[in-house]
Protein backbone atom coordinates (compact mmCIF):
# COMPACT_ATOMS: atom_id res chain seq x y z
CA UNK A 1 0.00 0.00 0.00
CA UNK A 2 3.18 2.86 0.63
CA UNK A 3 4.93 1.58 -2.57
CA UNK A 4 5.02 4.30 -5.50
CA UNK A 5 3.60 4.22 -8.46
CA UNK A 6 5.60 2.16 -11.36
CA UNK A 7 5.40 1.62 -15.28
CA UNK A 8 2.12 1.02 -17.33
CA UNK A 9 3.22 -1.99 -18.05
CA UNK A 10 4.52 -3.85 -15.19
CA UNK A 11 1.68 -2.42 -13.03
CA UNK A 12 -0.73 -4.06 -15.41
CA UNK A 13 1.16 -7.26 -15.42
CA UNK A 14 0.93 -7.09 -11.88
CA UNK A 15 -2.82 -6.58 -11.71
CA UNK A 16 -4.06 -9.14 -14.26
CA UNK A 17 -1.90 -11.39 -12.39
CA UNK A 18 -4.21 -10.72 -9.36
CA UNK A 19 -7.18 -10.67 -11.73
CA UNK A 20 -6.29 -14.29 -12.87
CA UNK A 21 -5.75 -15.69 -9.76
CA UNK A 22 -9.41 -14.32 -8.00
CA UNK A 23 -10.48 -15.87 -11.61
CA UNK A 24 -8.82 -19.32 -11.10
CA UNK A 25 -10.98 -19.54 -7.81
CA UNK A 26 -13.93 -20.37 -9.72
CA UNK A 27 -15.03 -23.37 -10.92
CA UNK A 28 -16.44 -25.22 -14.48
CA UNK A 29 -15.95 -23.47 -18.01
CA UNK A 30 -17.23 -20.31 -17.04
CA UNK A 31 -13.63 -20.15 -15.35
CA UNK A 32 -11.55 -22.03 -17.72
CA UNK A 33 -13.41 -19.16 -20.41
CA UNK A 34 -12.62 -16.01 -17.97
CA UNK A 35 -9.32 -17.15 -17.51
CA UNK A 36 -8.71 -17.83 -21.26
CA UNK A 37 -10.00 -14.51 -22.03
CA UNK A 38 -8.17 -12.27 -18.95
CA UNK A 39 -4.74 -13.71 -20.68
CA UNK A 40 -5.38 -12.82 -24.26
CA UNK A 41 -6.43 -9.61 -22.63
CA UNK A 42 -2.93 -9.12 -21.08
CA UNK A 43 -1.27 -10.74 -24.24
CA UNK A 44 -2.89 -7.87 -26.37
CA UNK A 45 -2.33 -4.78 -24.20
CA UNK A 46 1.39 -5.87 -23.65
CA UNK A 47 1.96 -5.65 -26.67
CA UNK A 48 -0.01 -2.49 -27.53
CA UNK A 49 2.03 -1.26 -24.12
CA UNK A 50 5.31 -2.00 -25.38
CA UNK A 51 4.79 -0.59 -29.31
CA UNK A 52 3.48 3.08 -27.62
CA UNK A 53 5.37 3.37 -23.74
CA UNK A 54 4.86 6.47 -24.44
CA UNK A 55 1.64 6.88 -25.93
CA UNK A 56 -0.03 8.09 -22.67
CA UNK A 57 1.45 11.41 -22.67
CA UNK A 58 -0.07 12.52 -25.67
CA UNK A 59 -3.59 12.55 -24.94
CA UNK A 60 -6.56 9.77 -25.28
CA UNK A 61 -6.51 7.20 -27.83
CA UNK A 62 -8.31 4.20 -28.96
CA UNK A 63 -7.07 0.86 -30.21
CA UNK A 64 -8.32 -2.12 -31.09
CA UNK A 65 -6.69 -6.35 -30.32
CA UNK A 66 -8.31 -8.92 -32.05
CA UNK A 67 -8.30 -12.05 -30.11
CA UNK A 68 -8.71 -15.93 -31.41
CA UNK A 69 -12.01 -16.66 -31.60
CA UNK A 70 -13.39 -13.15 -33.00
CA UNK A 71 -13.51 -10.99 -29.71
CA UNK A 72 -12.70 -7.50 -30.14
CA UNK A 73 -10.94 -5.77 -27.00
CA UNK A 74 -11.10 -2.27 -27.07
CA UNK A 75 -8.00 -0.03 -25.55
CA UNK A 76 -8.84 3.54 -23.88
CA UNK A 77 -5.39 5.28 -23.11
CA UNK A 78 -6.38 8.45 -20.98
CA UNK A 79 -3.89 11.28 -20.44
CA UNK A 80 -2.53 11.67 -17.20
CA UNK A 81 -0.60 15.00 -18.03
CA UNK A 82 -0.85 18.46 -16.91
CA UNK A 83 -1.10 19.64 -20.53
CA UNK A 84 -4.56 17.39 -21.01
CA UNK A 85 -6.18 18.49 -18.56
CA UNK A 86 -8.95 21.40 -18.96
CA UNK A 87 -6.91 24.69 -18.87
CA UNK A 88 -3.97 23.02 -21.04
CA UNK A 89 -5.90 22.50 -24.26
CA UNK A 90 -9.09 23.14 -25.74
CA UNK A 91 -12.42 23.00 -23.21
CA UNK A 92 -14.47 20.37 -24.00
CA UNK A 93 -18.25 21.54 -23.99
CA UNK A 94 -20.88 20.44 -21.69
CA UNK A 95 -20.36 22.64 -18.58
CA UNK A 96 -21.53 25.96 -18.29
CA UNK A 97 -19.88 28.73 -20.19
CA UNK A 98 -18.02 25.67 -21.81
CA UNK A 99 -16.64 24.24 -18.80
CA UNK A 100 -15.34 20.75 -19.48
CA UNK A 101 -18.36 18.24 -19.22
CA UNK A 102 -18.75 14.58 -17.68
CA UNK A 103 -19.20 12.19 -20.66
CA UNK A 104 -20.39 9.12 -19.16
CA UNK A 105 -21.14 5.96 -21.30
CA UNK A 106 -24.84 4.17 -21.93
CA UNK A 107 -26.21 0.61 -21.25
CA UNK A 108 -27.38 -1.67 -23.95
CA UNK A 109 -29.86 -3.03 -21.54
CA UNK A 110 -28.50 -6.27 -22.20
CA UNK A 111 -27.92 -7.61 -18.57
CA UNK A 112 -30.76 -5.59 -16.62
CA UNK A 113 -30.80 -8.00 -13.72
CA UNK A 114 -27.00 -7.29 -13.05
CA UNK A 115 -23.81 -9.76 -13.26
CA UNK A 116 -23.90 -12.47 -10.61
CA UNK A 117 -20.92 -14.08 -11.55
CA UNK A 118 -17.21 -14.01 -13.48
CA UNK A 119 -19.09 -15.70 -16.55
CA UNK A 120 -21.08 -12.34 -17.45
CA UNK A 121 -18.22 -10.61 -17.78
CA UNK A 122 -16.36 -12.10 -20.08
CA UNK A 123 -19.10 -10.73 -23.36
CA UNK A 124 -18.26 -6.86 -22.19
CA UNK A 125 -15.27 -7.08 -23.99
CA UNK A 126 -16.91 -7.06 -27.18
CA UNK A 127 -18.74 -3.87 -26.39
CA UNK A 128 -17.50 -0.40 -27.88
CA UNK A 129 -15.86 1.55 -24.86
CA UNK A 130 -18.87 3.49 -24.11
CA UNK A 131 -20.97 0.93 -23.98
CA UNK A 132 -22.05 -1.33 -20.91
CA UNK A 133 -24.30 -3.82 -20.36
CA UNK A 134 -26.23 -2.24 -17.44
CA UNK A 135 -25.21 0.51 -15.08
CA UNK A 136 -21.86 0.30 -13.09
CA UNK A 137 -23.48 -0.43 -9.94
CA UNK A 138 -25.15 -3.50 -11.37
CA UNK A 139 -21.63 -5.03 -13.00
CA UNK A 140 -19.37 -7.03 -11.05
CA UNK A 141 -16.97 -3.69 -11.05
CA UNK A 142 -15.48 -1.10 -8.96
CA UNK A 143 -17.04 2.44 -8.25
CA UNK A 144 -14.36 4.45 -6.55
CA UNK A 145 -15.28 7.77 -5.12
CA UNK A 146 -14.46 10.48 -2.16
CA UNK A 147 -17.29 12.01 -0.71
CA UNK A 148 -17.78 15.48 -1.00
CA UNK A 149 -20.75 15.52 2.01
CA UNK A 150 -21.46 13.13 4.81
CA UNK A 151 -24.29 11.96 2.93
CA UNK A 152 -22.70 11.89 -0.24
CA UNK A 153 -23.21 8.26 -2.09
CA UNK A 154 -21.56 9.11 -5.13
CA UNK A 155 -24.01 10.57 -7.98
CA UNK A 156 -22.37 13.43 -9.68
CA UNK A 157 -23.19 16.19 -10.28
CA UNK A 158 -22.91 16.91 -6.84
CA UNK A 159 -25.87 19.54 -6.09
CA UNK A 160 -24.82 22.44 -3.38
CA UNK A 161 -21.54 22.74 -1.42
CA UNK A 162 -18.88 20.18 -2.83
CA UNK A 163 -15.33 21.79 -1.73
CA UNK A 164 -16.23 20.53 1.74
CA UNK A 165 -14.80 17.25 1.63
CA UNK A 166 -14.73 15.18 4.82
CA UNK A 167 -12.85 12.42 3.17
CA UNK A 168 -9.92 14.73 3.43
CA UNK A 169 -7.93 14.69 6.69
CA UNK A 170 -4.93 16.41 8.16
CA UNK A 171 -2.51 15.18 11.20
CA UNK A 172 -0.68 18.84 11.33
CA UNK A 173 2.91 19.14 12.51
CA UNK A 174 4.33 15.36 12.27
CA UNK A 175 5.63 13.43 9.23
CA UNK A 176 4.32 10.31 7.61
CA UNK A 177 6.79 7.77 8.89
CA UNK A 178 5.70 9.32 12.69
CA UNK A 179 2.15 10.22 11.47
CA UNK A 180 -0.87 7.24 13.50
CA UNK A 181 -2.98 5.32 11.24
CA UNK A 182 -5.71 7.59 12.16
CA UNK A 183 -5.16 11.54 12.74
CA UNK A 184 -6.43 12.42 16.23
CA UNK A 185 -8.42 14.83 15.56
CA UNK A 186 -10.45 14.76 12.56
CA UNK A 187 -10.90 18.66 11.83
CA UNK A 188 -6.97 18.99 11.80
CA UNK A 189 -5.64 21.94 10.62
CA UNK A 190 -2.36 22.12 8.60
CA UNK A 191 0.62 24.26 10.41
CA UNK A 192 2.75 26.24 8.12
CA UNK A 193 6.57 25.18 7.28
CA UNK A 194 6.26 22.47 9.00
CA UNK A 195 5.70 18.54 8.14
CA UNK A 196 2.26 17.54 7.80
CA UNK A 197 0.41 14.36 6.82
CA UNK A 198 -2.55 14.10 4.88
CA UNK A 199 -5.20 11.43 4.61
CA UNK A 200 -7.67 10.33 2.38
CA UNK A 201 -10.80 8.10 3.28
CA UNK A 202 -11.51 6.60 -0.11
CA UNK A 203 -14.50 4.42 -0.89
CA UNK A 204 -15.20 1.47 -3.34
CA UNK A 205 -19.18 1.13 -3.82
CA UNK A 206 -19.61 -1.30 -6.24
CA UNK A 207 -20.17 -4.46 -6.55
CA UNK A 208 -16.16 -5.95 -7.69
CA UNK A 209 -12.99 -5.45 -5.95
CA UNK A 210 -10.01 -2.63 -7.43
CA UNK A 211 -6.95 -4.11 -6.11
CA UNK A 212 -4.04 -1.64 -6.96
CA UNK A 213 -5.90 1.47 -6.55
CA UNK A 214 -3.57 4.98 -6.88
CA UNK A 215 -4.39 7.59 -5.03
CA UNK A 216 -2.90 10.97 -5.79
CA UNK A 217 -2.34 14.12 -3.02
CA UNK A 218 -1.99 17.39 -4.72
CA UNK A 219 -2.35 21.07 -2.90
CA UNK A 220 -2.77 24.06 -4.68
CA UNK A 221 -3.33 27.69 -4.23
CA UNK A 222 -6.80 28.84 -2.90
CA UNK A 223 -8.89 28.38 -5.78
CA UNK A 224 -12.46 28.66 -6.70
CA UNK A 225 -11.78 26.51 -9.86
CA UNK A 226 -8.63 23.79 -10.20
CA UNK A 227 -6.42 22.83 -13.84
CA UNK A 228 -3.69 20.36 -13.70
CA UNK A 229 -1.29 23.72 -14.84
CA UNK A 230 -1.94 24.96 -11.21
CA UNK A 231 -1.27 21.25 -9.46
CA UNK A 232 1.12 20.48 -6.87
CA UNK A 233 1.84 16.97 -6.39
CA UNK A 234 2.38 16.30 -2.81
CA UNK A 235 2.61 12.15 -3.25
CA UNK A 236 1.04 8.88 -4.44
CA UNK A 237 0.49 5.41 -3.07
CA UNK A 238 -1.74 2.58 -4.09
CA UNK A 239 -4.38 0.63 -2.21
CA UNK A 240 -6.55 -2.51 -2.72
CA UNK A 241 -10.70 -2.30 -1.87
CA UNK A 242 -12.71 -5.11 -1.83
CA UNK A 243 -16.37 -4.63 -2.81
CA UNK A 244 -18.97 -3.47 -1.43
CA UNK A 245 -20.26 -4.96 1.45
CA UNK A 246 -17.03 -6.22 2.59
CA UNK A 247 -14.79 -5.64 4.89
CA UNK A 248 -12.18 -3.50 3.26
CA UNK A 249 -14.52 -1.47 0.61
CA UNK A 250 -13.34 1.48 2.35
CA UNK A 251 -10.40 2.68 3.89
CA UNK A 252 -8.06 5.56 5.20
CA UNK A 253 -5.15 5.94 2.56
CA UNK A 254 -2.34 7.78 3.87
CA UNK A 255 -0.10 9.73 1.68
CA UNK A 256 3.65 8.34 2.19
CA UNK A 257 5.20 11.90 1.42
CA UNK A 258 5.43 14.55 3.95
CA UNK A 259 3.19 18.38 2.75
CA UNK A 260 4.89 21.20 4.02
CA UNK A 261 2.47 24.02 4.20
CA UNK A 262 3.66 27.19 2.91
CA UNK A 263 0.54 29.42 3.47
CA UNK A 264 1.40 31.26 0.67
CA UNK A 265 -0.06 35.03 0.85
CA UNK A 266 -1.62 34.55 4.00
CA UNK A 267 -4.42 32.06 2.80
CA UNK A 268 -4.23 28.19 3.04
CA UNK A 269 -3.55 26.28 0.32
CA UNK A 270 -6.50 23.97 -0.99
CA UNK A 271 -6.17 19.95 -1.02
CA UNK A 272 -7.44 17.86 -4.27
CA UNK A 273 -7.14 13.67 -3.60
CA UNK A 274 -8.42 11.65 -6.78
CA UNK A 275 -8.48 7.36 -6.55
CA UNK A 276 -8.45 5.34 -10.26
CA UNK A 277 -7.88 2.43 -11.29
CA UNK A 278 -6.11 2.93 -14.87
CA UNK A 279 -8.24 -1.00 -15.86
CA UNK A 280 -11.24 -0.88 -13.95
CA UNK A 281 -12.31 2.34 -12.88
CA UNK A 282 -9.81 5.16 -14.79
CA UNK A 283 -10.23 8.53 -13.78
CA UNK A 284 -12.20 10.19 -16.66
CA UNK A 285 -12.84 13.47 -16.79
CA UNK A 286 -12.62 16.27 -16.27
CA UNK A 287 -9.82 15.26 -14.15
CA UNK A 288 -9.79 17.94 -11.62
CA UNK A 289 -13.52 18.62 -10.95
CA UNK A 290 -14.75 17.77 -8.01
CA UNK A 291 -18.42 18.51 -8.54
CA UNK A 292 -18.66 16.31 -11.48
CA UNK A 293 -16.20 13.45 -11.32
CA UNK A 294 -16.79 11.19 -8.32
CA UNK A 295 -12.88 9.88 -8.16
CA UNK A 296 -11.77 13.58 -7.29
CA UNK A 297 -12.04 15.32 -3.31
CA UNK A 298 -11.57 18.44 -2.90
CA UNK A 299 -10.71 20.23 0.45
CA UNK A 300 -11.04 24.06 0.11
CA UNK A 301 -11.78 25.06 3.90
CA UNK A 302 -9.53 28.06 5.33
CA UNK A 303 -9.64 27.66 9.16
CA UNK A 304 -9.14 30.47 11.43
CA UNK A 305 -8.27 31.39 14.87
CA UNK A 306 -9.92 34.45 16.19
CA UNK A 307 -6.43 36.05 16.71
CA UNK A 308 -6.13 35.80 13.19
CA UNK A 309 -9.54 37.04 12.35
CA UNK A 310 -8.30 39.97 14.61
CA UNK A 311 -5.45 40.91 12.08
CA UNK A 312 -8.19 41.07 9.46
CA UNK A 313 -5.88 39.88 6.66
CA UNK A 314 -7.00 40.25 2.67
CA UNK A 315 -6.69 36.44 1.73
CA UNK A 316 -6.34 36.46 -2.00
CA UNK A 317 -8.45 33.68 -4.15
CA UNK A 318 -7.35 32.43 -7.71
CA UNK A 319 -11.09 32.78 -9.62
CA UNK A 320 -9.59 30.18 -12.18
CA UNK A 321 -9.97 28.94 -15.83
CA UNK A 322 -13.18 30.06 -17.08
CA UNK A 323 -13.17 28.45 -20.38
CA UNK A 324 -14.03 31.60 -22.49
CA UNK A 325 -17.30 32.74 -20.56
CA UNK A 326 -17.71 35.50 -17.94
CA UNK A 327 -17.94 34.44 -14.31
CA UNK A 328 -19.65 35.68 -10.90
CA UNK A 329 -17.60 35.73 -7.68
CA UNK A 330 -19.46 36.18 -5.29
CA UNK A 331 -18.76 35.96 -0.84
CA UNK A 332 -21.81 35.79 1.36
CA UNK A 333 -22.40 34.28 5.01
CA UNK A 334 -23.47 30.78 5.97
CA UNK A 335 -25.00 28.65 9.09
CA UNK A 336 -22.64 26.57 11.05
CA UNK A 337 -25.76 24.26 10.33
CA UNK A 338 -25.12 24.11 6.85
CA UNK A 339 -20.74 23.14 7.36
CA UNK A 340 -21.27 19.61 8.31
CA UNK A 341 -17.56 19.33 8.33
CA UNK A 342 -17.49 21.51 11.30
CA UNK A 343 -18.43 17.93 13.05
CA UNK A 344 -15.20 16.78 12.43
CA UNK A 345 -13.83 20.12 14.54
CA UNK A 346 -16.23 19.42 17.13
CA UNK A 347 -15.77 15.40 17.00
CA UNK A 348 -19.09 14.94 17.92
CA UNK A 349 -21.84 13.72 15.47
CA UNK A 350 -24.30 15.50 17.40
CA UNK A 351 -22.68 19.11 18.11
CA UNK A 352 -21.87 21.94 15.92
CA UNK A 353 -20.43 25.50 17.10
CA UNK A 354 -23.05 28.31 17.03
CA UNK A 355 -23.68 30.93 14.44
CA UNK A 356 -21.95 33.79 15.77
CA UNK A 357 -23.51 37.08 15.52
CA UNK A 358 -22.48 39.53 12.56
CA UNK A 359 -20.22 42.40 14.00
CA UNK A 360 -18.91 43.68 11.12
CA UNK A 361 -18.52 43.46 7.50
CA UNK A 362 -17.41 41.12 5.03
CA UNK A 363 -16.70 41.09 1.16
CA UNK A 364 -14.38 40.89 -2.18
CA UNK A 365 -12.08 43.15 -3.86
CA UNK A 366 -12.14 43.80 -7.28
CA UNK A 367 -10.65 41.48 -9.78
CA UNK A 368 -7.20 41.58 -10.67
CA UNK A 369 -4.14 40.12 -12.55
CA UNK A 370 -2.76 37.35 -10.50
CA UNK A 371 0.19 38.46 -8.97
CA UNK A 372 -0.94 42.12 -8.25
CA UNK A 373 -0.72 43.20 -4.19
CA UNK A 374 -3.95 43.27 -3.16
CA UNK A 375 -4.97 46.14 -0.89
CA UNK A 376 -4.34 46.22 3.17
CA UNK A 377 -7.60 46.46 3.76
CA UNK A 378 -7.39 46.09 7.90
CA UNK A 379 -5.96 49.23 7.41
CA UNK A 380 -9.26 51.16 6.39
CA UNK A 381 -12.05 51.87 8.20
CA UNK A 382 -14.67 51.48 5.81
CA UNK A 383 -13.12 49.87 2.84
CA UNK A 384 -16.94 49.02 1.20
CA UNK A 385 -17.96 52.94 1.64
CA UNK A 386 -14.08 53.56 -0.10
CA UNK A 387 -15.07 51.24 -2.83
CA UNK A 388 -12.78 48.78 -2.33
CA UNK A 389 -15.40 45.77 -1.64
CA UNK A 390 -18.20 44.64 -2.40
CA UNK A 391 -20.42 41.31 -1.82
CA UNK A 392 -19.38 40.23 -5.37
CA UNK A 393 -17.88 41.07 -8.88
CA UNK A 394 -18.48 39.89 -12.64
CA UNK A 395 -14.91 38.44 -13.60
CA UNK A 396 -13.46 38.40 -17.21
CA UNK A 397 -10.69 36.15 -18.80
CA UNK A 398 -8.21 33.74 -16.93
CA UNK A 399 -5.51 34.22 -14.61
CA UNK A 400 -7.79 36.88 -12.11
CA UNK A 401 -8.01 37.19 -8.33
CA UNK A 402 -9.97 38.96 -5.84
CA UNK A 403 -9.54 39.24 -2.33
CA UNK A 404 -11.50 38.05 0.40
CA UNK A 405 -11.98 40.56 3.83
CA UNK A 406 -14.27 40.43 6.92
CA UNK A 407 -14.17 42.58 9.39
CA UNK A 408 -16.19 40.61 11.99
CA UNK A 409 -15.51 40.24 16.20
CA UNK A 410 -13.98 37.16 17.81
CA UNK A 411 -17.57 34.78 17.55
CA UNK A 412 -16.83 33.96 21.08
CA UNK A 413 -16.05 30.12 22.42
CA UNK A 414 -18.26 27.66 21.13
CA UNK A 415 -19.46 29.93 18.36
CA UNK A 416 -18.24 30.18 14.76
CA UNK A 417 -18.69 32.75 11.83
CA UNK A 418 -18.65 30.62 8.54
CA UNK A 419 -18.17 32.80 4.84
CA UNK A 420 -18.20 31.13 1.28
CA UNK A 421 -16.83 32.57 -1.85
CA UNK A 422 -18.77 31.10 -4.73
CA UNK A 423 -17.62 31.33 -8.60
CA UNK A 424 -20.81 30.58 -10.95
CA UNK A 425 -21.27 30.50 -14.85
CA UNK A 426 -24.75 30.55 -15.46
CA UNK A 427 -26.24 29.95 -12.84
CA UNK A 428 -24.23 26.86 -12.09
CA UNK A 429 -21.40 26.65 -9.55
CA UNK A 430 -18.08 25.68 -9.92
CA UNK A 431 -16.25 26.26 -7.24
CA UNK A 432 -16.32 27.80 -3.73
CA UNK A 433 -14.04 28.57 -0.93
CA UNK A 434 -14.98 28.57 2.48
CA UNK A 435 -13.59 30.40 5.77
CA UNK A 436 -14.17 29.46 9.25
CA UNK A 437 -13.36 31.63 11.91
CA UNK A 438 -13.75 29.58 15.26
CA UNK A 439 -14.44 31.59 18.79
């Protein structure tokens, strides 16, 4: 589970391997076919593997092995690369404004009752790549995904808040090799310049196992909206899941590489975990998109102490790609009922802090290049009378940021002011940032 990622190819020697020897358990033809068929699987894809090693870098492609006996096997190779992701190349449409879309494939109907055992399996091959016979959660395969609410089961889009993840979990100030199995405490908090480990609780809710599962920790800048241009790769390990039901469909992963927090510009940096399986369950896209692809978490919570509410810093937020259309930014106050992560701060299922009363003010500064000082605005009195803020802004082309300020009162213990920065594209949202501010 701590070892790092290898080559396409011996990792997939290494998983049919395991695929042939769960196949090899079960008796009569219907094994003696499956296993037939899982090796002239692995005969054709080694070799497709060894003409192209390098044919993942350059995007996704489609080949076709013809086995004895007529079967066709069909050969998705997805990019993995910064430069395919959205924000590297050419938006795909199907979001709004031309945000990247979720292109998921359609069921032939042909197995409505569901596979029941290794022998219904062994026709999908024949399928086109986009084609199933029934939905995932009826095939004897793996649906990986991190939740992005407590009650999250995995259907995507997700609707409301999804840069809450609670699958994402912090043990601040000790290194992996010293890190538990378990942080502590669950509403951790990352300390700056200093080692910190980083957890994610990944899930596996359908009905076959995905032994050699990667899972990828990445930080980046606070963000309303995430490309693989603007990644950070913290580090990678793999994991097995059984299915679901079993023991083992779910499980904390931790990542083997230490994070050392910068903080950069006074704002914490935002955590993005994403589980595949390259053979069972790839990643699809669009690969960094929380809201719409179930194997990607997304942790963009900026906790605060009241002393450092006090300072009443300008924490500057990357509005990010926006795909050709015009965006609205937008900051406005929440319930502590409506942060269920705020559970994990508490540790207590059945206690939340308290909405604290408003005091003050809060809002955004005008868009700007990235890279531009934003104003001090803990400095001025009345920075929304000055013009400098308001509750939100229209935002034009890439590469923009505005500032977030509030100008609230410590919320007092037990109590908790909670803000969220939205971005939306008509009407839809696609990203948010959130700030807590605990008593």
């Amino acid at each position: 589970m701590s070892d790092q990622p290898q080559g396409s190819a011996s990792r997939f020697r290494r998983f049919m391997r395991r695929v042939v020897d769960g196949i090899e358990r079960v008796s009569g033809e219907a094994g003696r076919s499956a296993i037939r068929t899982a090796d002239r699987v692995e005969d054709a894809l080694e070799r497709q593997l060894a003409r192209e090693p390098r044919e993942h870098e350059r995007g996704t492609h489609k080949h076709e092995q013809h086995l004895a006996g007529g079967a066709t096997v069909y050969i998705d190779v997805h990019c993995c690369s910064p430069e395919c992701a959205p924000g590297g190349g050419p938006g795909r449409a199907g979001g709004p404004g031309g945000r990247p879309g979720h292109v998921t494939g359609t069921s032939d109907g042909s197995l409505p009752g569901g596979i029941t055992g290794i022998g219904g399996v062994i026709g999908t091959v024949t399928r086109p790549p986009n084609v199933w016979p029934g939905s995932r959660t009826q095939l004897y395969l793996p649906l990986l995904f991190l939740r992005a609410n407590a009650g999250d089961l995995g259907a995507r889009p997700v609707v409301g808040v999804f840069w809450e993840s609670p699958d994402i979990l912090i043990a601040p100030g000790v290194d992996p090799a010293h890190a538990p199995e378990a942080p502590a405490e669950l509403g951790g908090v990352a300390e700056a310049n200093q080692d910190n480990t980083v957890f994610a609780h990944v899930w596996n809710l359908g009905q076959g196992p995905c032994p050699d599962t990667l899972v990828e920790f990445y930080w980046f800048d606070p963000s309303l909206g995430f490309n693989g241009a603007a990644a950070h790769l913290i580090g990678a390990t793999w994991a097995d899941f059984r299915g679901r039901g079993d023991t083992g469909s779910h499980k904390l992963v931790k990542c083997p590489i230490s994070w050392r927090a910068q903080f950069l510009n006074g704002g914490h940096e935002c955590l993005v975990v994403r589980a595949s399986q390259p053979a069972l369950d790839p990643l699809s896209g669009p690969p960094w998109d929380a809201a719409r692809n179930r194997h990607v978490g997304q942790r963009n919570i900026h906790v605060m102490s009241a002393a450092e509410a006090n300072a009443k810093p300008t924490l500057p937020i990357t509005v990010g790609p926006l795909f050709g259309a015009v965006a609205q930014v937008a900051v406005a106050r929440a319930g502590t009922a409506s942060m269920p992560w705020l559970h994990l701060v508490t540790m207590n299922r059945a206690t939340l802090p308290n909405t604290a009363a408003p005091t003050g003010d809060v809002g955004l500064t005008p868009p700007t290049p990235l890279g531009t000082p934003l104003p001090d605005l803990g400095s001025v009195p009345n920075a929304r009378g000055a013009g400098l803020m308001a509750d939100g802004h229209a935002v034009t082309g890439d590469g923009q940021q505005v500032g977030f300020h509030a100008t609230d009162g410590d919320p007092g213990a037990g109590n908790a002011h909670v803000y969220r920065v939205l971005g939306t594209q008509n009407g839809t949202v696609f990203g948010g940032y959130t700030v807590v501010v605990l008593g």
